[in-house]
Protein backbone atom coordinates (compact mmCIF):
# COMPACT_ATOMS: atom_id res chain seq x y z
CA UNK A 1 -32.93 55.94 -8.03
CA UNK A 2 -32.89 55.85 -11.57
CA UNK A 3 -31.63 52.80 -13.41
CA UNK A 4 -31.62 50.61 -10.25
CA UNK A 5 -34.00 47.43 -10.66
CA UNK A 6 -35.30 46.57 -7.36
CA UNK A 7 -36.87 42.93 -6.42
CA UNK A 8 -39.08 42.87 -2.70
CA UNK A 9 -36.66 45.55 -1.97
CA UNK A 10 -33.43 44.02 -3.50
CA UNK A 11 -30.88 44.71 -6.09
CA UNK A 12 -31.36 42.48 -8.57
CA UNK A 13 -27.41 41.09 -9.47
CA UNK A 14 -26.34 39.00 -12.32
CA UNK A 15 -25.80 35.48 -10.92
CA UNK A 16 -23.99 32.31 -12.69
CA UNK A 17 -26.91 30.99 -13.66
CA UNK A 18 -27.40 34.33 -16.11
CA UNK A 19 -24.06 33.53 -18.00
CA UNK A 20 -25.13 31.25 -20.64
CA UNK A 21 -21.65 30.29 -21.15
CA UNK A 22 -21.90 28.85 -17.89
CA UNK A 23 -25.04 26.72 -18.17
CA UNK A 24 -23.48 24.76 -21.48
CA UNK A 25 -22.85 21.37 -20.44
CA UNK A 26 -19.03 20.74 -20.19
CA UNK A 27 -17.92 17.96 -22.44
CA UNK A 28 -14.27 16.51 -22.49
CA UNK A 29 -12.35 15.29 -25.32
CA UNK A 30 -12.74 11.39 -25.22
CA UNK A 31 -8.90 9.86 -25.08
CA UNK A 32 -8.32 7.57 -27.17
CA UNK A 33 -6.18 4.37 -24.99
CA UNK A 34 -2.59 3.61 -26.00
CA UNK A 35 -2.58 -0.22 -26.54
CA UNK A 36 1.21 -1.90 -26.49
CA UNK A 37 1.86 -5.23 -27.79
CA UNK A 38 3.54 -8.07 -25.80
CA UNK A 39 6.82 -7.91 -27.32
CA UNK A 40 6.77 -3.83 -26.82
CA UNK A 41 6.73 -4.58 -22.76
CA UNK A 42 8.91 -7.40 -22.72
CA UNK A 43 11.46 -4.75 -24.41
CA UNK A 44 10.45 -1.98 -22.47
CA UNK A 45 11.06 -3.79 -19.21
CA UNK A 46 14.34 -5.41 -20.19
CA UNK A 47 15.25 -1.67 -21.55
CA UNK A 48 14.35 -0.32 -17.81
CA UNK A 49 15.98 -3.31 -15.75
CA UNK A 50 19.32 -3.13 -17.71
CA UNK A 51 20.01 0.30 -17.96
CA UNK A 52 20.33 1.31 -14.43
CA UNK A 53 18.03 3.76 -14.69
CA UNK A 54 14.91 5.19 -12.56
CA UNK A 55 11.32 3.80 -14.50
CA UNK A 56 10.67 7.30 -14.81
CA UNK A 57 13.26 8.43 -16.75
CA UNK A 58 12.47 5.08 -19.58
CA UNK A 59 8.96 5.93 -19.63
CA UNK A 60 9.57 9.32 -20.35
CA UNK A 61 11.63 8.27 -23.18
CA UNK A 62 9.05 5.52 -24.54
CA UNK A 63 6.08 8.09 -23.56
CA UNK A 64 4.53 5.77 -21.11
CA UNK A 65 3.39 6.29 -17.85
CA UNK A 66 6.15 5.67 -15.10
CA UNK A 67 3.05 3.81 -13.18
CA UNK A 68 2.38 1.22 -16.13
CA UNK A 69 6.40 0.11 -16.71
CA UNK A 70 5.98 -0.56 -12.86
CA UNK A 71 3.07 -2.93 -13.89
CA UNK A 72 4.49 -4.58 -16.74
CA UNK A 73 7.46 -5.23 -14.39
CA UNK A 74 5.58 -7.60 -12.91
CA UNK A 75 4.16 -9.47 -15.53
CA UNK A 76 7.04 -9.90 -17.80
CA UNK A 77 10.60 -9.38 -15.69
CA UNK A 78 12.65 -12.61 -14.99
CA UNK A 79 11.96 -14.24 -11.54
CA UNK A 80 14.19 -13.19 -9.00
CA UNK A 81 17.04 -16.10 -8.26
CA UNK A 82 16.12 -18.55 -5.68
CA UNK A 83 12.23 -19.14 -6.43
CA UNK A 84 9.38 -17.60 -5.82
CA UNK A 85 10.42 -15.65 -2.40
CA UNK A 86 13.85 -14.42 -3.92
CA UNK A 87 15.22 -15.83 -1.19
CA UNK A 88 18.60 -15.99 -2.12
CA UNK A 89 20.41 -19.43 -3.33
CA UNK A 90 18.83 -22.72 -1.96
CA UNK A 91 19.69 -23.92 1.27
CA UNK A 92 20.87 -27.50 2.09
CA UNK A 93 19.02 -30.28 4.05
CA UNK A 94 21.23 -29.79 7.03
CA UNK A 95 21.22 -25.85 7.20
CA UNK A 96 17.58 -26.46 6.84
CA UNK A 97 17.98 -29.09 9.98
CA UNK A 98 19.50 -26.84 11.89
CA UNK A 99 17.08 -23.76 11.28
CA UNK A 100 14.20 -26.25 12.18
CA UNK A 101 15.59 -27.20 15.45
CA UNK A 102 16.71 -23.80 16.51
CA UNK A 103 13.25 -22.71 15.86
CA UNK A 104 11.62 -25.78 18.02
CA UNK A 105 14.04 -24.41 20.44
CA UNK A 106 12.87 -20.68 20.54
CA UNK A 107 8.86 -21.83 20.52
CA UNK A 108 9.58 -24.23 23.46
CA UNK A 109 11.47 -20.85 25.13
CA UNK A 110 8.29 -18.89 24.24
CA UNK A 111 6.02 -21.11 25.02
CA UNK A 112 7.44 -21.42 29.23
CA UNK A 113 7.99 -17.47 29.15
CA UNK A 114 4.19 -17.43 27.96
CA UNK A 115 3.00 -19.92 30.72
CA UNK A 116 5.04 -17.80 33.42
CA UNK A 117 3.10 -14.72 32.44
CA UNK A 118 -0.22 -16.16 32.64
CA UNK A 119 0.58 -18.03 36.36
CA UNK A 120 1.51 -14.51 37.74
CA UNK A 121 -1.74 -12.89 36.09
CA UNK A 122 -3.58 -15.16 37.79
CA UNK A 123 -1.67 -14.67 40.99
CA UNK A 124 -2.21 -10.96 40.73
CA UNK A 125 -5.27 -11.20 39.73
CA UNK A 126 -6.59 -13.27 42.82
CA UNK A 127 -8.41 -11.18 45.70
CA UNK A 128 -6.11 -10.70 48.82
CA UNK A 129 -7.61 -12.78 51.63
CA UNK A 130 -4.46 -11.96 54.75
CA UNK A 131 -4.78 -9.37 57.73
CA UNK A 132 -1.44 -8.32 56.88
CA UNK A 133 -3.02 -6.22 53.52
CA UNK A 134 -5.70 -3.87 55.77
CA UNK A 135 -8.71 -6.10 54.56
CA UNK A 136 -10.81 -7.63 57.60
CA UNK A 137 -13.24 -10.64 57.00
């Protein structure tokens, strides 16, 4: 058994913590942050939303990250037409009328289908008290 180092009846092995290239603390690069003035993502959104195409393919172009057009979206495209919701164009007082009262209309609807189910819970709900249904009092 020559050249075998023995330990309490073990081989001894070389473990990680023996590789001293191992135990140097790892240490990344710091990145430096890409800063982008206003008028850059004003441009780089209009660029996006009038080209037709995907936000990936114009922030691989500009050498941005797909992620942070998406953001800028946000914060400098146009509003949507119609207001805030995007709704579409604005409605009229009367179509707005008529919306109203169709919608008193379908909570009134509700409203009886909901009392309905609650009478008949409570009907079913109630312990049977005739002969006819096997229970004797």
């Amino acid at each position: 058994m020559v050249g075998l180092r023995r330990n309490g009846g073990h081989r001894l092995r070389e473990t990680m913590k023996d590789r001293a290239v191992m135990n140097e603390p790892v240490t990344q690069p710091k990145k430096t942050r890409k800063k982008f003035d206003k008028a850059f993502k004003q441009r780089a959104v209009e660029l996006w939303l009038h080209s037709g195409r995907s936000a990936t393919e114009v922030a691989a172009e500009l050498g941005i990250d797909p992620q942070r057009l998406s953001a800028w979206r946000g914060r400098f495209a146009p509003p949507p037409p119609g207001g805030e919701g995007g709704g579409g164009a604005k409605r009229s007082a009367e179509q707005l009328e008529t919306e109203n009262s169709s919608l008193r209309r379908e909570v009134d609807y509700l409203r009886q289908q909901r009392d309905i189910l609650k009478k008949t819970l409570g009907i079913l709900s109630e312990t049977p008290t005739s002969a006819f249904n096997g229970s004797m009092r």
